[in-house]
PDB file of N, CA and C in Angstrom:
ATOM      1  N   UNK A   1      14.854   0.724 -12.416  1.00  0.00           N
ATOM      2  CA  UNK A   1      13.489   0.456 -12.844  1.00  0.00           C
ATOM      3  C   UNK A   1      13.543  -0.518 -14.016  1.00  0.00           C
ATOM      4  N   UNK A   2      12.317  -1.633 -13.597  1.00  0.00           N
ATOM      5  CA  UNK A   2      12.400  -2.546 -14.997  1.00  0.00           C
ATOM      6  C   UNK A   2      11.079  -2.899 -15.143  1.00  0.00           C
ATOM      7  N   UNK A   3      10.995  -3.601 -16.051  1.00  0.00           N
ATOM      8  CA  UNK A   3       9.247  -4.032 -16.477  1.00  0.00           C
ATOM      9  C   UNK A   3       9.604  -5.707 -15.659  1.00  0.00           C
ATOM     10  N   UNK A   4       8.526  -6.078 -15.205  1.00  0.00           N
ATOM     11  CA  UNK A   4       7.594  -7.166 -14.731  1.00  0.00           C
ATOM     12  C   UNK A   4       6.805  -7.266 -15.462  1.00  0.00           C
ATOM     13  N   UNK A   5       6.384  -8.820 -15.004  1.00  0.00           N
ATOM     14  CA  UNK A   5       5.483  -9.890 -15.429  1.00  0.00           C
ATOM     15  C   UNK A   5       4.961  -9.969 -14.358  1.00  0.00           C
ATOM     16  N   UNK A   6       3.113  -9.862 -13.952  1.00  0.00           N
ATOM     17  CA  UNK A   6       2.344 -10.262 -12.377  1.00  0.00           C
ATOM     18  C   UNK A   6       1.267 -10.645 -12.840  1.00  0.00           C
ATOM     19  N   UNK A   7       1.493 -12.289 -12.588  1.00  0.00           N
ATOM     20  CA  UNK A   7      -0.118 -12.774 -12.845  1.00  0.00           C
ATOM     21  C   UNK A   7      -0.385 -12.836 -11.460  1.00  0.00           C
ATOM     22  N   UNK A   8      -1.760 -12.426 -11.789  1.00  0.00           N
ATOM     23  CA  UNK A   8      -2.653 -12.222 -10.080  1.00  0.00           C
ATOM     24  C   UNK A   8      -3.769 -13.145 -10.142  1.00  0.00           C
ATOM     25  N   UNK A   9      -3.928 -13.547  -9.261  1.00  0.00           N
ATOM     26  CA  UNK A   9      -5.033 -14.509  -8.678  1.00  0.00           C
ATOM     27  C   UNK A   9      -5.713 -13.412  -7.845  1.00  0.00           C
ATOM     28  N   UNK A  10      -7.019 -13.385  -8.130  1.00  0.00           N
ATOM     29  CA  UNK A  10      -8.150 -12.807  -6.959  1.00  0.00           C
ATOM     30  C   UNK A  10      -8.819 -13.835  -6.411  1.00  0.00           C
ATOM     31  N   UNK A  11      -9.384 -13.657  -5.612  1.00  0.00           N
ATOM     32  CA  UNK A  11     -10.619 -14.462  -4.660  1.00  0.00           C
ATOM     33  C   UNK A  11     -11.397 -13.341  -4.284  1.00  0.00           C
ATOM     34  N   UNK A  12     -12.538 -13.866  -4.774  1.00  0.00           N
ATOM     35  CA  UNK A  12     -14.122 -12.675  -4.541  1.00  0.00           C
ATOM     36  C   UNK A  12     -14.729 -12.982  -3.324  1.00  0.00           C
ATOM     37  N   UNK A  13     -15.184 -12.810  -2.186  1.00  0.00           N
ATOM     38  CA  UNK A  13     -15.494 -13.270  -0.941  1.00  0.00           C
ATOM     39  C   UNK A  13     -17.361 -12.594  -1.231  1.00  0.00           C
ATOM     40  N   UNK A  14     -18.565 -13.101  -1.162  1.00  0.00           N
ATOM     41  CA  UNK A  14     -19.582 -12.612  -1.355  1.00  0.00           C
ATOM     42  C   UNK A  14     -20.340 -13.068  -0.230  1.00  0.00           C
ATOM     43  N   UNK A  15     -20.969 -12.091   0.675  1.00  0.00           N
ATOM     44  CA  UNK A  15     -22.391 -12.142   1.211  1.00  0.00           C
ATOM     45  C   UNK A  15     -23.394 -13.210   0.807  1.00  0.00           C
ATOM     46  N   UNK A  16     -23.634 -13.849   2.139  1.00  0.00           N
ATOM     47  CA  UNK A  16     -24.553 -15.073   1.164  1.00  0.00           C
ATOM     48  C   UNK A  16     -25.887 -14.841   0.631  1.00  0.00           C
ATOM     49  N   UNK A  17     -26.422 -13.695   0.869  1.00  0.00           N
ATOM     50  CA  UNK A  17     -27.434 -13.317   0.362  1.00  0.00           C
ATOM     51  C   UNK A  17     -27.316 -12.847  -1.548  1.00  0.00           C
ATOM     52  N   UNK A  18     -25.902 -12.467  -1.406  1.00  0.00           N
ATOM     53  CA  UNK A  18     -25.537 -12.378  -2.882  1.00  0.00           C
ATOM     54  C   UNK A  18     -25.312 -13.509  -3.921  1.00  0.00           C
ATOM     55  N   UNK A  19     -25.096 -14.842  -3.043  1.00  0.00           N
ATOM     56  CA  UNK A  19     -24.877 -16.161  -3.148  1.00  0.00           C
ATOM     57  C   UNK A  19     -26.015 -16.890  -3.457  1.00  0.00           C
ATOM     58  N   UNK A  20     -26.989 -16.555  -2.690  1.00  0.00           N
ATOM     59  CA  UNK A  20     -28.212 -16.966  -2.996  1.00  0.00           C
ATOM     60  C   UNK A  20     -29.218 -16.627  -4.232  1.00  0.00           C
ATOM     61  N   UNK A  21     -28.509 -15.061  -4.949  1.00  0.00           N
ATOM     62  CA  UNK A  21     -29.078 -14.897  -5.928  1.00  0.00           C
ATOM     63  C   UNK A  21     -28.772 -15.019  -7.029  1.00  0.00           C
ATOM     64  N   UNK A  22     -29.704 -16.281  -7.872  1.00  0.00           N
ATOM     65  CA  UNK A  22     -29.037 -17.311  -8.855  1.00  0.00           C
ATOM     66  C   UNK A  22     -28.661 -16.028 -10.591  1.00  0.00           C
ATOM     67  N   UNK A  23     -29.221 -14.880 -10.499  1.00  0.00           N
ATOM     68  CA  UNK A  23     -29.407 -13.986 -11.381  1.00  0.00           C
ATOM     69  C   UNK A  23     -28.289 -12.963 -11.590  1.00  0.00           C
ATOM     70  N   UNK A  24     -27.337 -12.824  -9.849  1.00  0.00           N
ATOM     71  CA  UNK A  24     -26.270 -12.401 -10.482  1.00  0.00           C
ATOM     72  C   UNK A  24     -24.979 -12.754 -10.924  1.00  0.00           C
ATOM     73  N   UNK A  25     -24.015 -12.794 -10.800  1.00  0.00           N
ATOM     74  CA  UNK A  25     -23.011 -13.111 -11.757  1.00  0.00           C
ATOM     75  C   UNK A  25     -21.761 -13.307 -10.273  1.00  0.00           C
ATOM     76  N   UNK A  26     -21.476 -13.981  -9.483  1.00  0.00           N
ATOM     77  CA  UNK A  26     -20.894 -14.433  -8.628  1.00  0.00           C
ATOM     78  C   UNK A  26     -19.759 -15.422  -8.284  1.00  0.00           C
ATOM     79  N   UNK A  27     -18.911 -14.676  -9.694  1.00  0.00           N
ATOM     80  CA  UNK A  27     -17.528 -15.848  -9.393  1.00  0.00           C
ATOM     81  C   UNK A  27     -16.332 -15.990  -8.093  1.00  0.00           C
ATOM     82  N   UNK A  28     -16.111 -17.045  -7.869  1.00  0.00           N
ATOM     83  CA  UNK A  28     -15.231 -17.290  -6.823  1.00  0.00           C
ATOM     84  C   UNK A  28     -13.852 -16.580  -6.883  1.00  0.00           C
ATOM     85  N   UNK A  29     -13.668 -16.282  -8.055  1.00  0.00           N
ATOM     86  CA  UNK A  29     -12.769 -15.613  -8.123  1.00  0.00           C
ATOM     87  C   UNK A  29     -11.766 -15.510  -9.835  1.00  0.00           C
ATOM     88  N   UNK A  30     -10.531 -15.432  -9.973  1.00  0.00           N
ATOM     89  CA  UNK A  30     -10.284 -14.804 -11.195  1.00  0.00           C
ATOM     90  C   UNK A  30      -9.058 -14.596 -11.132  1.00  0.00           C
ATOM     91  N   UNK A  31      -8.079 -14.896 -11.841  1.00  0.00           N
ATOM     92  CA  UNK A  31      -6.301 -15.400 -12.793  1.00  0.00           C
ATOM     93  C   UNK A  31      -6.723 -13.820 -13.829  1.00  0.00           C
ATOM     94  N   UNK A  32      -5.777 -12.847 -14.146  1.00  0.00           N
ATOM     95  CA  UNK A  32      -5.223 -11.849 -14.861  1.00  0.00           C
ATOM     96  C   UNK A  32      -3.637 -11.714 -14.776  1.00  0.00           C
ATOM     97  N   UNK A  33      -3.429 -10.725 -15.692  1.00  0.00           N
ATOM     98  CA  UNK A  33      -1.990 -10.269 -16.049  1.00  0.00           C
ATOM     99  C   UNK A  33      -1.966  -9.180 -16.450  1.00  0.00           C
ATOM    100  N   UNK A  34      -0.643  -8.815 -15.754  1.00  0.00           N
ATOM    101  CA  UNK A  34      -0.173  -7.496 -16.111  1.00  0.00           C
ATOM    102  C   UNK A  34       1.257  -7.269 -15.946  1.00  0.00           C
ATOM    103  N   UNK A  35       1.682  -6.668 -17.151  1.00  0.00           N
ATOM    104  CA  UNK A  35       3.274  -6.030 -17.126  1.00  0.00           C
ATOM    105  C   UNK A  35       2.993  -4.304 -16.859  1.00  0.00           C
ATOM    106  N   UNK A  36       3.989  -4.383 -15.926  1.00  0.00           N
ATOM    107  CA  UNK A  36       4.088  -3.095 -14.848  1.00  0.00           C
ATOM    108  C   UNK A  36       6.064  -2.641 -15.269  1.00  0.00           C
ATOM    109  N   UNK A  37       5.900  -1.255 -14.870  1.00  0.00           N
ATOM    110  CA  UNK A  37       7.174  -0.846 -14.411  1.00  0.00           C
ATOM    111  C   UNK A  37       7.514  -0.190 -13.079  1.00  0.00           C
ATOM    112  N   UNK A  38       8.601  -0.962 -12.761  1.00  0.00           N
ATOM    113  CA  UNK A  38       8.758  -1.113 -10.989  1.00  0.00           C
ATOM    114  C   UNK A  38      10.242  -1.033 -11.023  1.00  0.00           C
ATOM    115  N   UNK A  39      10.758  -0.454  -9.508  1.00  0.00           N
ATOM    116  CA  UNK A  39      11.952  -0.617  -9.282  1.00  0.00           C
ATOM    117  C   UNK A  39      12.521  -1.857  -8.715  1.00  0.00           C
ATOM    118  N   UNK A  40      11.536  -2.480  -7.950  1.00  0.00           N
ATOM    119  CA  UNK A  40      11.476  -4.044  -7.296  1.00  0.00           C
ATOM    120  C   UNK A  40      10.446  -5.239  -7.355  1.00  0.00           C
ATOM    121  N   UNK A  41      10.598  -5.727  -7.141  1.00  0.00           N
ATOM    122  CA  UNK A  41       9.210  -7.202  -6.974  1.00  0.00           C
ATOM    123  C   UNK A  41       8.229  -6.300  -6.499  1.00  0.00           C
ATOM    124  N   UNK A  42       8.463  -6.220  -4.683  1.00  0.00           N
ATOM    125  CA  UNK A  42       7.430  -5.983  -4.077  1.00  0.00           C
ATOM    126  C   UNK A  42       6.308  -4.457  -4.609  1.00  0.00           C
ATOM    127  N   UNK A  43       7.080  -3.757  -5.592  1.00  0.00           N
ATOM    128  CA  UNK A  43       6.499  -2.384  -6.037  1.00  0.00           C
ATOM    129  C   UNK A  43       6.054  -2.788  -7.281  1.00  0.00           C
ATOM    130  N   UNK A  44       6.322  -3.779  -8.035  1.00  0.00           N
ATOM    131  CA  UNK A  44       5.758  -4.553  -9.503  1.00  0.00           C
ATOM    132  C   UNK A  44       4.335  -5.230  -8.652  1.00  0.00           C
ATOM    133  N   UNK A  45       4.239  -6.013  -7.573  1.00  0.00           N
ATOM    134  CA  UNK A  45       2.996  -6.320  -7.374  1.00  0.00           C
ATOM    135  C   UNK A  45       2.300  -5.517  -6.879  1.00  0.00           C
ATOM    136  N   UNK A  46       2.561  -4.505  -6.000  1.00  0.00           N
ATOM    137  CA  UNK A  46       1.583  -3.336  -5.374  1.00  0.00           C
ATOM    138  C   UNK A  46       0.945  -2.706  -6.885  1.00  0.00           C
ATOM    139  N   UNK A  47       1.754  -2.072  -7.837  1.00  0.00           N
ATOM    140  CA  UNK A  47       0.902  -1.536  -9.111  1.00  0.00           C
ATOM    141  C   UNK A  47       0.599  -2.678  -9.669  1.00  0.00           C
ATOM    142  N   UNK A  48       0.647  -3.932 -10.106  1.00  0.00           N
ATOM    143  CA  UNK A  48       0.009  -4.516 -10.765  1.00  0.00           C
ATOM    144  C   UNK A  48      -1.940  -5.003  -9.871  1.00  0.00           C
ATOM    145  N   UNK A  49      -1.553  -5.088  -8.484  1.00  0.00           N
ATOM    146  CA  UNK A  49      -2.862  -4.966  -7.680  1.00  0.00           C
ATOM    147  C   UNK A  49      -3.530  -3.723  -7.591  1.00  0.00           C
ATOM    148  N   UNK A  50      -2.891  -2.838  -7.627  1.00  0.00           N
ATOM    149  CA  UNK A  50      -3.962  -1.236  -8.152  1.00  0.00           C
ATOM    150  C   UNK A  50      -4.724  -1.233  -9.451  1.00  0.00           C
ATOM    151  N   UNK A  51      -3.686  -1.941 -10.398  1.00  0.00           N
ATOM    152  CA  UNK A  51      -4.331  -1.472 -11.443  1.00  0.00           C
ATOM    153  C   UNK A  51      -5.352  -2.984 -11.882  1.00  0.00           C
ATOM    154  N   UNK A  52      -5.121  -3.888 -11.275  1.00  0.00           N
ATOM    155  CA  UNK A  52      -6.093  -4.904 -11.765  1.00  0.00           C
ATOM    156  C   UNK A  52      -7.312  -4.466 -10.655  1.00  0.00           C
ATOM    157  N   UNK A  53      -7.561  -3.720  -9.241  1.00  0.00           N
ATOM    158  CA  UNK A  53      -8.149  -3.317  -8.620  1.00  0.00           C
ATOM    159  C   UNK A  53      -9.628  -2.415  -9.092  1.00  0.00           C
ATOM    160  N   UNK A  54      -8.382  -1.486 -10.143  1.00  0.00           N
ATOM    161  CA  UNK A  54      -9.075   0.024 -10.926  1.00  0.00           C
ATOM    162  C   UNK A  54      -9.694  -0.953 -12.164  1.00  0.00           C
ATOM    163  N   UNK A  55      -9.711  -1.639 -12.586  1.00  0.00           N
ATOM    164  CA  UNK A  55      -9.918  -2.137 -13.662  1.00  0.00           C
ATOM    165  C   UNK A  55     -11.387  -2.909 -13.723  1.00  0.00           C
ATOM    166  N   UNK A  56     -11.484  -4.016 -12.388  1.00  0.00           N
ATOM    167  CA  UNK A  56     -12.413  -4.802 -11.754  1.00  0.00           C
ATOM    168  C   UNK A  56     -13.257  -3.679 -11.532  1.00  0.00           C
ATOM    169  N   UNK A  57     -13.542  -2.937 -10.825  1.00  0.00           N
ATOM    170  CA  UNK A  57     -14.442  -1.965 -10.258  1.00  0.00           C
ATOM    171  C   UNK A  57     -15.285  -1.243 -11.515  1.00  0.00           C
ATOM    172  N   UNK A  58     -14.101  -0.891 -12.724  1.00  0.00           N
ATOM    173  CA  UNK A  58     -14.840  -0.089 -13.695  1.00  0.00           C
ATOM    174  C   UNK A  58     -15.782  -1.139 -14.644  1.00  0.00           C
ATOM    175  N   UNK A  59     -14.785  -2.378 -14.615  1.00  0.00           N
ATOM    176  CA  UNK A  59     -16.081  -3.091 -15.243  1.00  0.00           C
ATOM    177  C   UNK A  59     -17.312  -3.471 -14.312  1.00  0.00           C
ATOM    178  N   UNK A  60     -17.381  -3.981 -12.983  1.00  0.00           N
ATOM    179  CA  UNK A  60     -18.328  -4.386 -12.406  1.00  0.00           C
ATOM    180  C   UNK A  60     -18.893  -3.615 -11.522  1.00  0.00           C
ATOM    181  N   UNK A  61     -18.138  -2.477 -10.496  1.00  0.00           N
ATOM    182  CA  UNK A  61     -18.889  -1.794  -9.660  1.00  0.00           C
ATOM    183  C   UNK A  61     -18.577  -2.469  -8.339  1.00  0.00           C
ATOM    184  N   UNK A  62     -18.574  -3.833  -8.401  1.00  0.00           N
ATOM    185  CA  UNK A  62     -18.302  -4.713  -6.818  1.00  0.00           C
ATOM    186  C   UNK A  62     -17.799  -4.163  -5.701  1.00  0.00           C
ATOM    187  N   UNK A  63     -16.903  -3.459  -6.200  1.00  0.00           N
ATOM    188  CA  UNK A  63     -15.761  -3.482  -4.870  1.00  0.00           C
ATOM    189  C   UNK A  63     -16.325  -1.717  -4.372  1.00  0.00           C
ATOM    190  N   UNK A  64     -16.588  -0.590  -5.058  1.00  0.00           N
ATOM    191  CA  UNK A  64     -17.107   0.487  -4.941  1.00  0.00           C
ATOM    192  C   UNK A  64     -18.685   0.259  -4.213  1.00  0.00           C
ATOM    193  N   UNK A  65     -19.759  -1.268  -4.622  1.00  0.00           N
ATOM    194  CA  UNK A  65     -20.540  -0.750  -3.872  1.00  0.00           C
ATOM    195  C   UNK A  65     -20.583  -1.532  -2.528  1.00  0.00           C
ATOM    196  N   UNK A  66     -19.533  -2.185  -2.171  1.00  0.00           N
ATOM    197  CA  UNK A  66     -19.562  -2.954  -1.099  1.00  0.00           C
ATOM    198  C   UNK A  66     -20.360  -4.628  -1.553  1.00  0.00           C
ATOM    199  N   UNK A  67     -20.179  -5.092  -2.805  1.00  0.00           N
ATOM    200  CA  UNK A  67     -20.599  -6.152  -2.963  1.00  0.00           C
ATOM    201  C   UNK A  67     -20.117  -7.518  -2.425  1.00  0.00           C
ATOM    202  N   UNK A  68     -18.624  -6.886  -2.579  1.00  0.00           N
ATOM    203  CA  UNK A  68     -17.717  -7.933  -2.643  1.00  0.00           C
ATOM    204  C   UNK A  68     -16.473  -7.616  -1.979  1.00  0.00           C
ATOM    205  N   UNK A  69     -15.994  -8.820  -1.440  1.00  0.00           N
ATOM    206  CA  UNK A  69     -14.373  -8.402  -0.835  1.00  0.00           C
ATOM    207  C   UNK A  69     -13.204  -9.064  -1.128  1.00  0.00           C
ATOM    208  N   UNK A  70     -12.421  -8.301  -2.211  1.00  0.00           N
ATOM    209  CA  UNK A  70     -11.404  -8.986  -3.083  1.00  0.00           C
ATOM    210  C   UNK A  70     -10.307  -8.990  -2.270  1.00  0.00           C
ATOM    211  N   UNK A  71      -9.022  -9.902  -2.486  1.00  0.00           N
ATOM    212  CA  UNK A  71      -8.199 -10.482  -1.941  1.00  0.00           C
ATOM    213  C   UNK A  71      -7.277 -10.826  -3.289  1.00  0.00           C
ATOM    214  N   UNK A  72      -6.112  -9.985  -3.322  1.00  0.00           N
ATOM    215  CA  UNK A  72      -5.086 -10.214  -3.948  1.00  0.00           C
ATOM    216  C   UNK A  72      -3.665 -10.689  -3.499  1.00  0.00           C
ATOM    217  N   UNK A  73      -3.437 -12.240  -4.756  1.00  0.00           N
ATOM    218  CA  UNK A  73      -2.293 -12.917  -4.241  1.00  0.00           C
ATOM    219  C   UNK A  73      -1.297 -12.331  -6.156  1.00  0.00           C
ATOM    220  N   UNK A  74      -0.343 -12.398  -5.999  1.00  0.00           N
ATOM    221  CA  UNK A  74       0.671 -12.114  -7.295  1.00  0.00           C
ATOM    222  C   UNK A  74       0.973 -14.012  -7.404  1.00  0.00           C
ATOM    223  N   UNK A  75       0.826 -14.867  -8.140  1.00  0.00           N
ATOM    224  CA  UNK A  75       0.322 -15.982  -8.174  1.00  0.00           C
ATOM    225  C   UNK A  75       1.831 -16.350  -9.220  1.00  0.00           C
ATOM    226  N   UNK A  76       2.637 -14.980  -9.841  1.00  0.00           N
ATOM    227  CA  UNK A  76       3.643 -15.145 -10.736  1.00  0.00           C
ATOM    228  C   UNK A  76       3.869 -14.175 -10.554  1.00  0.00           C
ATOM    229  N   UNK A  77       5.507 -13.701 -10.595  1.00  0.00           N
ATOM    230  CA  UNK A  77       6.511 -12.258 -10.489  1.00  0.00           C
ATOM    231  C   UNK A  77       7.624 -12.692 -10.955  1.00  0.00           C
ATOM    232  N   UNK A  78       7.829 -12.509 -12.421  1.00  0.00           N
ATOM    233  CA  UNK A  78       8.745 -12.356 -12.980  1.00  0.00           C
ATOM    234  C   UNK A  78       9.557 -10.808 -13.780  1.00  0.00           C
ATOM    235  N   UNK A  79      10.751 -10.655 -13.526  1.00  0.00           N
ATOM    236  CA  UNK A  79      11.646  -9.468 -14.835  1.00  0.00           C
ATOM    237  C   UNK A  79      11.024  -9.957 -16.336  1.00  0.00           C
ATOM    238  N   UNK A  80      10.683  -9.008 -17.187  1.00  0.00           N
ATOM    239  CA  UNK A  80       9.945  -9.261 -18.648  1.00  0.00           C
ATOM    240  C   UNK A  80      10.795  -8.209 -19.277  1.00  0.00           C
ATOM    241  N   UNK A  81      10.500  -8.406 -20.613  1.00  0.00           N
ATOM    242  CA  UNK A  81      11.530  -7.602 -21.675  1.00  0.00           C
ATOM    243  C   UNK A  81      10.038  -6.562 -21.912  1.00  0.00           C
ATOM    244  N   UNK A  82      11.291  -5.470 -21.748  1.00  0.00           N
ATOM    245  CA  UNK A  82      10.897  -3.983 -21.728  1.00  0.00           C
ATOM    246  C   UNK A  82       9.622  -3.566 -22.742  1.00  0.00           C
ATOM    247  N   UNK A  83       9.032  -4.344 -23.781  1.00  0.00           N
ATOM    248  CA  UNK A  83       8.893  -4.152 -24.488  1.00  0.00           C
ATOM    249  C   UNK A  83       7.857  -4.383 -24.306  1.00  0.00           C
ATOM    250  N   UNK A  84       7.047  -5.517 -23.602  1.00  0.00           N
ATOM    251  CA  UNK A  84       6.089  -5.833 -23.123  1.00  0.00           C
ATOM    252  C   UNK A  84       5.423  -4.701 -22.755  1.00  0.00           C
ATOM    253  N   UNK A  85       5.527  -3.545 -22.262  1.00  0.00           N
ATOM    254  CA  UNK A  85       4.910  -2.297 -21.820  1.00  0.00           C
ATOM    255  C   UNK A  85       4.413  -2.217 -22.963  1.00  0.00           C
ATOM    256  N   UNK A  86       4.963  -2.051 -23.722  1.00  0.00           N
ATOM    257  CA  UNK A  86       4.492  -0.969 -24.837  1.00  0.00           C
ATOM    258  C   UNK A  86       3.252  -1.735 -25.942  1.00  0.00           C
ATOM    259  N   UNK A  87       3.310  -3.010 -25.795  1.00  0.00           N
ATOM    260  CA  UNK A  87       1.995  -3.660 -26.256  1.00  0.00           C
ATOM    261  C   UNK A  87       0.223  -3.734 -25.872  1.00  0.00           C
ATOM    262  N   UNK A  88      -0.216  -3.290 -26.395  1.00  0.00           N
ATOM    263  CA  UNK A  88      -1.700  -3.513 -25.428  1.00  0.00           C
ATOM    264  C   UNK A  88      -1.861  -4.953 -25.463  1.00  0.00           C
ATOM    265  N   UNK A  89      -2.039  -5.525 -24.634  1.00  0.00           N
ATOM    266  CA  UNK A  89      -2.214  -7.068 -24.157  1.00  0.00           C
ATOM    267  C   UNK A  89      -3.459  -7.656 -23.679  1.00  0.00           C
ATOM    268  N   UNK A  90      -3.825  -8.469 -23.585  1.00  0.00           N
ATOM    269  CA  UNK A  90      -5.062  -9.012 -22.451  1.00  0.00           C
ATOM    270  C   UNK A  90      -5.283  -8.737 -21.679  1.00  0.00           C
ATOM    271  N   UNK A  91      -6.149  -7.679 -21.094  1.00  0.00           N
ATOM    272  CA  UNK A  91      -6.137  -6.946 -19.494  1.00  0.00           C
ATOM    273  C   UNK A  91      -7.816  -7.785 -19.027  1.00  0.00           C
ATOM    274  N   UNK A  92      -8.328  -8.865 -19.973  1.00  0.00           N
ATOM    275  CA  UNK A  92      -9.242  -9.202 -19.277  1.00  0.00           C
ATOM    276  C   UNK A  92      -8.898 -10.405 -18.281  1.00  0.00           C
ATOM    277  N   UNK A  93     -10.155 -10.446 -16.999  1.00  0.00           N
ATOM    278  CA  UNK A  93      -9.888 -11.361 -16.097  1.00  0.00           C
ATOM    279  C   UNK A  93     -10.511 -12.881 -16.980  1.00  0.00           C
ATOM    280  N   UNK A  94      -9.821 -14.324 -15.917  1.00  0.00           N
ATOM    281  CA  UNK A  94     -10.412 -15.233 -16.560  1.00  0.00           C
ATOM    282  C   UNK A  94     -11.122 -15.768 -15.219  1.00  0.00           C
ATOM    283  N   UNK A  95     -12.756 -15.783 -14.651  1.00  0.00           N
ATOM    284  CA  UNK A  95     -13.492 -16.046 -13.675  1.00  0.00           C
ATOM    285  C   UNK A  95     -13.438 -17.111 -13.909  1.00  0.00           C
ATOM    286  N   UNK A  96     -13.417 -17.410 -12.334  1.00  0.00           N
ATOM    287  CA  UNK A  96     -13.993 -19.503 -12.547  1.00  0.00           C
ATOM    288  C   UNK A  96     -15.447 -19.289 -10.818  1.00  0.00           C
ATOM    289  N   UNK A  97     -16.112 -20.195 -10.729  1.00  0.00           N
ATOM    290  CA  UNK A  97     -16.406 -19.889  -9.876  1.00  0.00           C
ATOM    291  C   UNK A  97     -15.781 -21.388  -8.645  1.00  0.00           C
ATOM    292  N   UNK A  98     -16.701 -20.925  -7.641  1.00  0.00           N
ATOM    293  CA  UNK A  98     -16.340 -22.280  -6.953  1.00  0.00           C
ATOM    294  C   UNK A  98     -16.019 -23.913  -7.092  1.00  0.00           C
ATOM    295  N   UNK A  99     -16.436 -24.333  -8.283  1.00  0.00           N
ATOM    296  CA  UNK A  99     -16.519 -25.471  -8.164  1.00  0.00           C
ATOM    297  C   UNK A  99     -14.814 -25.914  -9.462  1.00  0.00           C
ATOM    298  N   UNK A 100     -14.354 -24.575  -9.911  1.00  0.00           N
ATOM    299  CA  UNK A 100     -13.296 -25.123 -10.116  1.00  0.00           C
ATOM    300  C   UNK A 100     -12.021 -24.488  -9.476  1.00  0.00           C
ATOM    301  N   UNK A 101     -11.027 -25.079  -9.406  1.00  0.00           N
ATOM    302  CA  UNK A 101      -9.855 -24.833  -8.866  1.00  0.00           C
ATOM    303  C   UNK A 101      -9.176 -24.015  -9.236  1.00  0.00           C
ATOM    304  N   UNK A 102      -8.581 -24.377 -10.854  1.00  0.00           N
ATOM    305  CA  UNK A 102      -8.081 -22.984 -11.554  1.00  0.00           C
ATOM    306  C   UNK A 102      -8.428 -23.427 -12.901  1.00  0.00           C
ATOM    307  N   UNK A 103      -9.262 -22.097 -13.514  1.00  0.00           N
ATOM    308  CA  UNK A 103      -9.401 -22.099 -14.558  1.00  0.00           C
ATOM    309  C   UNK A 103      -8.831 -22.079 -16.136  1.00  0.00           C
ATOM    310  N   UNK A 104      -9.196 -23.224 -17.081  1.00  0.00           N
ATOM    311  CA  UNK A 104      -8.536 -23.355 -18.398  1.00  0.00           C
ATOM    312  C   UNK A 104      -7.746 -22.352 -18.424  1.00  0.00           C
ATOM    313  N   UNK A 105      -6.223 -22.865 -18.779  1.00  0.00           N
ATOM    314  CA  UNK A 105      -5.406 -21.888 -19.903  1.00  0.00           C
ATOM    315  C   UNK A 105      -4.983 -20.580 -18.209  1.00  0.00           C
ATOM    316  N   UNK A 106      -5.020 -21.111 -16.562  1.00  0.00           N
ATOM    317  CA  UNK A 106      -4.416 -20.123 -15.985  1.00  0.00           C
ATOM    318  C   UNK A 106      -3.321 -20.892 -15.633  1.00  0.00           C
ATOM    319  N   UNK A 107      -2.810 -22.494 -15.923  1.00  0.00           N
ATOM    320  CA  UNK A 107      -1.827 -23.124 -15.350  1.00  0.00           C
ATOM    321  C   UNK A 107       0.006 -22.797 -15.972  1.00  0.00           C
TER     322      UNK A 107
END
């Protein structure tokens, strides 16, 4: 078991009726990070997509009320020093919507 590094890329997929309404808040999608402890890659991105999953929902509700249909890519998977766990870090997402590619400061 070691600590990871998983920056995740989401893509928000929305109903166009949700699209159409200029009042709610409808980004294309969204770059986060998270250091996880895993025995492998593929088990560092499965918990780092749960928990950026559990996280999205408690702030917005989307995915619980059927708003939206998220799509997780691990966009970065790197081994990180152990230590990284133990910091509270940036667990917020950075939204862009459609019209940009990837948003400031996710390159």
């Amino acid at each position: 078991m070691r600590c990871f590094y998983v920056r995740v890329h989401g893509s928000i997929d929305w109903p166009p009726e949700r699209l159409d309404d200029e009042e709610m808040f409808t980004p294309a999608g969204f770059y986060c990070h998270r250091y996880v402890f895993a025995a492998g890659f593929q088990e560092a991105a499965d918990k780092a997509f749960r928990l950026v999953r559990k996280s999205l929902e408690k702030q917005t509700g989307w995915l619980g009320q059927g708003l939206a249909k998220l799509t997780l890519e691990a966009d970065e998977l790197t081994p990180a020093p152990m230590r990284k766990l133990l910091k509270r870090g940036n667990r917020d997402q950075s939204f862009y919507d459609g019209a940009e590619a990837v948003p400031a400061g996710a390159e």
